[in-house]
Structures are given as C-alpha cells and as structure tokens.
Protein backbone atom coordinates (compact mmCIF):
# COMPACT_ATOMS: atom_id res chain seq x y z
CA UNK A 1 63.08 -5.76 -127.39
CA UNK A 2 62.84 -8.60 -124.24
CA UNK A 3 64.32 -11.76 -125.01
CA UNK A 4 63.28 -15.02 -122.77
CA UNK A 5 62.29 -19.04 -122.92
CA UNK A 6 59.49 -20.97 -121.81
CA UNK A 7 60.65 -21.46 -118.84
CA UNK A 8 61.74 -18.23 -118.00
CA UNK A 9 58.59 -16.65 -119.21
CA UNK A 10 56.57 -18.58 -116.59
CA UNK A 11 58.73 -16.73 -114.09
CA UNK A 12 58.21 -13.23 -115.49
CA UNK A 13 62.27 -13.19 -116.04
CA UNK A 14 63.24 -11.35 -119.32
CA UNK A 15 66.23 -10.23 -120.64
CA UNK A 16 67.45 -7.74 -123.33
CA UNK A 17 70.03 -7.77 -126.60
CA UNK A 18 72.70 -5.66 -125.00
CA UNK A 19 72.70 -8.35 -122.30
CA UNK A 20 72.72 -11.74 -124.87
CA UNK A 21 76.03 -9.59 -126.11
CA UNK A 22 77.16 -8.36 -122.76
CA UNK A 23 77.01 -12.17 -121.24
CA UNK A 24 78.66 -13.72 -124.62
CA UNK A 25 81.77 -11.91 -124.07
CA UNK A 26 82.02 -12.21 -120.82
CA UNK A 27 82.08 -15.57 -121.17
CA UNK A 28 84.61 -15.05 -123.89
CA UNK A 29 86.86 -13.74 -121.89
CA UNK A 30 86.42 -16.19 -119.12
CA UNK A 31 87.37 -18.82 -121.78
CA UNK A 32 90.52 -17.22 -122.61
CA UNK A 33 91.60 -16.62 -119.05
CA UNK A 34 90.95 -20.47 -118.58
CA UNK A 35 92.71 -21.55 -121.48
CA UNK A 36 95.59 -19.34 -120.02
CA UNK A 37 95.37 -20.83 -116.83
CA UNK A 38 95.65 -23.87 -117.89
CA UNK A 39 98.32 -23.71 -120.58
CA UNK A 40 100.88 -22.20 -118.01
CA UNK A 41 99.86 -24.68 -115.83
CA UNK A 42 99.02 -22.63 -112.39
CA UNK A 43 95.90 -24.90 -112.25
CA UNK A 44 95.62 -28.54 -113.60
CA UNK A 45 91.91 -28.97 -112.40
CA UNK A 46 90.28 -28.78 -115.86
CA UNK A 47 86.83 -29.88 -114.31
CA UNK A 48 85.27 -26.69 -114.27
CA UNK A 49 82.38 -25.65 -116.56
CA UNK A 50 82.46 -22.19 -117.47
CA UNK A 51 79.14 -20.57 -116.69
CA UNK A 52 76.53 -20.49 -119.82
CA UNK A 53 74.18 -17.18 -119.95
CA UNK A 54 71.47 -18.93 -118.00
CA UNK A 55 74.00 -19.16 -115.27
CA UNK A 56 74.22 -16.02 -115.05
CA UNK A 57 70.93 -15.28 -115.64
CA UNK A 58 70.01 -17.36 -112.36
CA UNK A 59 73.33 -16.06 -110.54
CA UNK A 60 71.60 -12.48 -110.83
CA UNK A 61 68.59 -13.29 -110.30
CA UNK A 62 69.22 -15.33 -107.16
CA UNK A 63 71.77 -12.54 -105.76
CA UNK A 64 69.35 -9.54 -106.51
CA UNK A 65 70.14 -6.06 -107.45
CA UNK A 66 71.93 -3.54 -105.22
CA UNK A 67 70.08 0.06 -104.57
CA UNK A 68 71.18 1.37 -107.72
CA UNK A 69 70.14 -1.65 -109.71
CA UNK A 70 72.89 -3.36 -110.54
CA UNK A 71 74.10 -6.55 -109.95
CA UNK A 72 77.92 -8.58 -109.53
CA UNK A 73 78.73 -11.97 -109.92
CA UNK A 74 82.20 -13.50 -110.10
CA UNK A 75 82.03 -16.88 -111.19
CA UNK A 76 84.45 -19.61 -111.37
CA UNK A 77 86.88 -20.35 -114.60
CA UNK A 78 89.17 -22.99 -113.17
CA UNK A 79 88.62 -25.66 -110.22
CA UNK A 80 90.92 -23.04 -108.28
CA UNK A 81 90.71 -19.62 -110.06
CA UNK A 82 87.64 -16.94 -110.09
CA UNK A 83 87.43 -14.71 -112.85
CA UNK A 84 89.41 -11.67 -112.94
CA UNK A 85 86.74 -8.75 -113.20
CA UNK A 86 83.15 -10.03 -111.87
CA UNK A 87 80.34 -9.64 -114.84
CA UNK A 88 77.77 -7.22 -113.41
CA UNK A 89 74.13 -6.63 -114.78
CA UNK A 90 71.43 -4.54 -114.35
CA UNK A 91 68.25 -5.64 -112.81
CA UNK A 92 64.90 -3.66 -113.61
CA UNK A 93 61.36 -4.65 -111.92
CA UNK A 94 58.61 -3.33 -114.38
CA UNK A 95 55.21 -4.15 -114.89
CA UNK A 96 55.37 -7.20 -112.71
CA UNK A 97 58.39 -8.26 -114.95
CA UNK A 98 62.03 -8.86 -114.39
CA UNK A 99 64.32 -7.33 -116.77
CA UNK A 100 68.47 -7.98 -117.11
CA UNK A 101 69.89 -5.39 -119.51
CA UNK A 102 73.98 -4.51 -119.63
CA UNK A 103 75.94 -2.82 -117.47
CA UNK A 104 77.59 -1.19 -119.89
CA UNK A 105 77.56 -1.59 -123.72
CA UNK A 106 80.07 -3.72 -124.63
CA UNK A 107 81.40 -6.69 -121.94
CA UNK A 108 79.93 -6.51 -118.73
CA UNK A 109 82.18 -5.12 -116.89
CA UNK A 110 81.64 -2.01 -115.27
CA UNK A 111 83.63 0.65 -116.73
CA UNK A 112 85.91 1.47 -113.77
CA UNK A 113 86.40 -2.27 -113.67
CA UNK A 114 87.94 -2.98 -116.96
C-alpha cells in the first residue's frame, strides 16, 4: 500500500508503511539521544527541532538515491550534536512515481549500522 498527502501527491512522491514505522523510530531514538544530551549537559542549546517524517521525506528526496537505491541522511538532534547512526531509505522511481520504502524492517538504520 502507498501512503501520501495532497501535497505530496501533486508531486508524484509516495511513501510506504514500513517507512511511516521506519521514520517513527528513528525519530524515537533521536529523541532519546537528545534528551540524553541534554540531561548530562554536553549541549545546553535546546533550540533544535528534531526532524518530523516530512523532513525526512524532503531530506531524501532532495539528496536522491545512490546506485543501489538507497538513501542517508543524518540530521541534527541538538544545536551542536548530529545523530549517531544516519536514517537511510530507499528510493524507487516507478510508473512516473516516487516511492520511499525502509531500509530495513525495523528502524532505519542499515543493518551494519546499528
């Protein structure tokens, strides 16, 4: 099943269940490596939004895929700190549309990444 919006329909950008789930905890664990951050205080820049799934939706989309399809972003947690593993996604062009699906099945981290 593709998942999209209304806006993201009008740009032929679609995007599947495993990657909904594979972006949620990603950002999951971004949250918690923030939090961590934070608490211990090696950063006290809290200003930082942590990135939504759109955001990575248009982070893939405006990095591209690699030649095996994938794709790597590493976005930022803190106003000083990147994210520990970058979330990676695959990017399929099909029928004139453009499809994100998971890395992997569970977090979206590649598995010799996590």
């Amino acid at each position: 099943m593709l998942l999209s919006n209304e806006d993201y329909k009008k740009k032929n950008v679609y995007w599947t269940l495993d990657f909904v789930l594979s972006a949620t905890y990603y950002i999951y664990q971004c949250a918690a490596k923030q939090v961590d951050i934070l608490a211990a205080n090696k950063d006290t820049c809290d200003d930082t939004e942590l990135p939504t799934m759109y955001d990575l939706i248009d982070d893939a989309i405006a990095t591209g895929a690699d030649d095996d399809g994938e794709c790597y972003n590493l976005p930022c947690i803190t106003d000083n700190y990147l994210a520990d593993v970058p979330f990676g996604c695959m990017i399929i062009e099909k029928d004139g549309k453009t499809i994100l699906t998971g890395i992997d099945e569970v977090d979206g981290v590649p598995n010799g990444l996590d």
